[in-house]
Protein backbone atom coordinates (compact mmCIF):
# COMPACT_ATOMS: atom_id res chain seq x y z
CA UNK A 1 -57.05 -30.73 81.88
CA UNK A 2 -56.27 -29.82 78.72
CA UNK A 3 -52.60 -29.09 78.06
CA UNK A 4 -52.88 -27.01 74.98
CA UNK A 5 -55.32 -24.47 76.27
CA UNK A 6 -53.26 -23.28 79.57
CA UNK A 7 -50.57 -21.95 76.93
CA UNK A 8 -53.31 -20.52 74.88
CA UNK A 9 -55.12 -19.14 77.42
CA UNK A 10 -51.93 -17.62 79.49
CA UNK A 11 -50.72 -15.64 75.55
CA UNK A 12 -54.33 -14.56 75.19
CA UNK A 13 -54.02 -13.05 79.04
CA UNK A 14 -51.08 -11.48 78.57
CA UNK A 15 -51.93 -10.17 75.20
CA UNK A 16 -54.59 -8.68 76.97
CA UNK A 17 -53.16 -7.66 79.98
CA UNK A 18 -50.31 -5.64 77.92
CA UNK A 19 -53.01 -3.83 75.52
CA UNK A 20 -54.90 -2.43 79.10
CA UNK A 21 -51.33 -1.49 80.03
CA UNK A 22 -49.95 -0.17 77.12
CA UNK A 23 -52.75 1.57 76.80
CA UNK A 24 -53.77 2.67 80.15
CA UNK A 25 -50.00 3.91 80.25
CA UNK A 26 -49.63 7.53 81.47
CA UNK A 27 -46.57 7.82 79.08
CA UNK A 28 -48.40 7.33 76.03
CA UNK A 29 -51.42 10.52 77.01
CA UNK A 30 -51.22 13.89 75.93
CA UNK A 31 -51.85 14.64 79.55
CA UNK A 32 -48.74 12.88 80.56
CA UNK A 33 -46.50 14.70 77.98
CA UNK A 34 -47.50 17.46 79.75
CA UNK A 35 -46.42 16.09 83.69
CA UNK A 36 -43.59 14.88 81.91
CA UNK A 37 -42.48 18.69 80.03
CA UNK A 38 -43.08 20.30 84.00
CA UNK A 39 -41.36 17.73 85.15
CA UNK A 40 -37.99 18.04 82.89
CA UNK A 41 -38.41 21.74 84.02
CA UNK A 42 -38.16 21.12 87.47
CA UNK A 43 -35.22 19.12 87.14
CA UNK A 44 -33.97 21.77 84.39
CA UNK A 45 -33.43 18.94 81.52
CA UNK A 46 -33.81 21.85 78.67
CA UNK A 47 -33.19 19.11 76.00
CA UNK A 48 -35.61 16.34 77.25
CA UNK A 49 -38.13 19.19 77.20
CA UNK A 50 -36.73 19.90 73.30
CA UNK A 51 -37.74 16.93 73.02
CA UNK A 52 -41.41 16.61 73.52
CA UNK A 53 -42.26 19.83 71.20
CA UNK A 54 -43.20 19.49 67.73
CA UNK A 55 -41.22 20.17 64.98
CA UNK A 56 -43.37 23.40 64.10
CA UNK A 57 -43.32 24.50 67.31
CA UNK A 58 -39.48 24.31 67.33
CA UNK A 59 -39.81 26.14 63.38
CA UNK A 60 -41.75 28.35 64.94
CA UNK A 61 -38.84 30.50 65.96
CA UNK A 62 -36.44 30.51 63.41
CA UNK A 63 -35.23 34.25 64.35
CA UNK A 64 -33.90 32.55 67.73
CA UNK A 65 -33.18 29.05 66.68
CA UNK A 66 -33.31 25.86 69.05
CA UNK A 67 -30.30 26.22 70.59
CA UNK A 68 -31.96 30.02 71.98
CA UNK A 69 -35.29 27.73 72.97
CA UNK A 70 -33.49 25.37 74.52
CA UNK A 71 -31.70 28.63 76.77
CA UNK A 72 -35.21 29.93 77.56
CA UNK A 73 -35.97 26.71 78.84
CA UNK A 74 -33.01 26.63 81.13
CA UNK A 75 -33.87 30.10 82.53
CA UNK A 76 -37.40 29.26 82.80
CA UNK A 77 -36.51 26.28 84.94
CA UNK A 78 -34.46 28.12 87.02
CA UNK A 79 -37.44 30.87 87.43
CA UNK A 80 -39.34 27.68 88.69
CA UNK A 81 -37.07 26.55 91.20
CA UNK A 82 -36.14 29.83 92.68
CA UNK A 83 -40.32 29.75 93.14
CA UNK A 84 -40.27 26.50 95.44
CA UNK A 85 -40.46 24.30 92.24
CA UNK A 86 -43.66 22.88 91.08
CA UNK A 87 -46.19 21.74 93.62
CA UNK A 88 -48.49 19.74 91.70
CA UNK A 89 -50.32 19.60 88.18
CA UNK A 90 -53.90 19.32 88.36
CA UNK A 91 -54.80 18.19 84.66
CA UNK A 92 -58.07 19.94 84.27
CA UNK A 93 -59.13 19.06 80.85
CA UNK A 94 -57.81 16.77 77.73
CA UNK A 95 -59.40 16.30 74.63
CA UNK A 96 -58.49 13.52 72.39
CA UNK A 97 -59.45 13.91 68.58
CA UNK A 98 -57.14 11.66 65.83
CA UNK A 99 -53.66 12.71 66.12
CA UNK A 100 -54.33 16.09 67.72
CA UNK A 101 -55.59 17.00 71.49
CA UNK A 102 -55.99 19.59 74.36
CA UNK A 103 -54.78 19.74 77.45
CA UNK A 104 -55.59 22.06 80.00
CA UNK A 105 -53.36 21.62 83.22
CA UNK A 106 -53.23 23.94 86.62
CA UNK A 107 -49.62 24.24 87.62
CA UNK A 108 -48.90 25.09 91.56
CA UNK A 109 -45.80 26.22 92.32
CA UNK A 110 -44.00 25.61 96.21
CA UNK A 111 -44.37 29.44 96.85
CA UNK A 112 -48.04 29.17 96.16
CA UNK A 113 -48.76 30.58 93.01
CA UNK A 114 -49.83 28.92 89.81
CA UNK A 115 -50.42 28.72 86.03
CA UNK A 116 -52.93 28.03 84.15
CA UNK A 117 -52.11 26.42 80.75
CA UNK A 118 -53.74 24.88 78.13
CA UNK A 119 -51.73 22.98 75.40
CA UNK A 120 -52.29 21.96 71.60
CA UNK A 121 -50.58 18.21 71.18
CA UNK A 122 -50.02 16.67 68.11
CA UNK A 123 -48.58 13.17 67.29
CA UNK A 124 -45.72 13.02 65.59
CA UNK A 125 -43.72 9.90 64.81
CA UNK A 126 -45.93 7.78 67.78
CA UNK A 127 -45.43 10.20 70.40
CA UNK A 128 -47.71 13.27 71.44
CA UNK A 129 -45.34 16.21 71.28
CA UNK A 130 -46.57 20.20 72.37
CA UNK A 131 -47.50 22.18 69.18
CA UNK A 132 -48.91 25.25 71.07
CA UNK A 133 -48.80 26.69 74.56
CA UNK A 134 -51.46 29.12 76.16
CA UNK A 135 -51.32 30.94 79.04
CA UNK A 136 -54.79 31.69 80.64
């Protein structure tokens, strides 16, 4: 046996085996920036939810500011909840091109009604952030 390969060998798996993760990872999709902003709804994190939107969708309000976005979050998470909270998401469609992509998600809520949203993502400093929001 050849010592010098089974170290070789072992980086080369692992190198590979944390590319399929890292890549594989939900956390770094457009589709899971999406679970994730429902999800900081449901438990009414306003700011982690500041967070994940792009810096012109946070300009895009400059009459209200981000401290009045982050408010409408807070009320809109409380709209959820007194609605049985969020059922499921059912992402329906996501379109990768570059630095930009689509997501189309069906939100259920617990008291059986639902959205249906499709979102513009762009990539800003690594990290897919929600540049536009459509309600259908």
């Amino acid at each position: 046996m050849n010592t010098r390969r089974i170290p070789r060998v072992f980086l080369i798996s692992l190198l590979v085996l944390g590319t399929t993760c890292s890549s594989a990872s939900p956390s770094h999709s457009p589709s899971q920036t999406v679970r994730t902003y429902w999800s900081n709804f449901e438990k009414g994190d306003a700011e982690a939810n500041l967070n994940l939107c792009s810096k012109r969708f946070l300009s895009a309000y400059p009459e209200v500011g981000v401290s009045q976005v982050k408010e409408g979050f807070k009320t809109f998470s409380k709209y959820i909840n007194d609605r049985g909270g969020i059922r499921s998401i059912e992402i329906q469609k996501e379109d990768i091109l570059r630095d930009t992509a689509e997501v189309t998600a069906m939100v259920k809520r617990g008291d059986q009604g639902y959205w249906e949203i499709s979102y513009k993502l762009v990539k800003e400093d690594g990290a897919w952030k929600i540049d536009e929001t459509r309600m259908h």
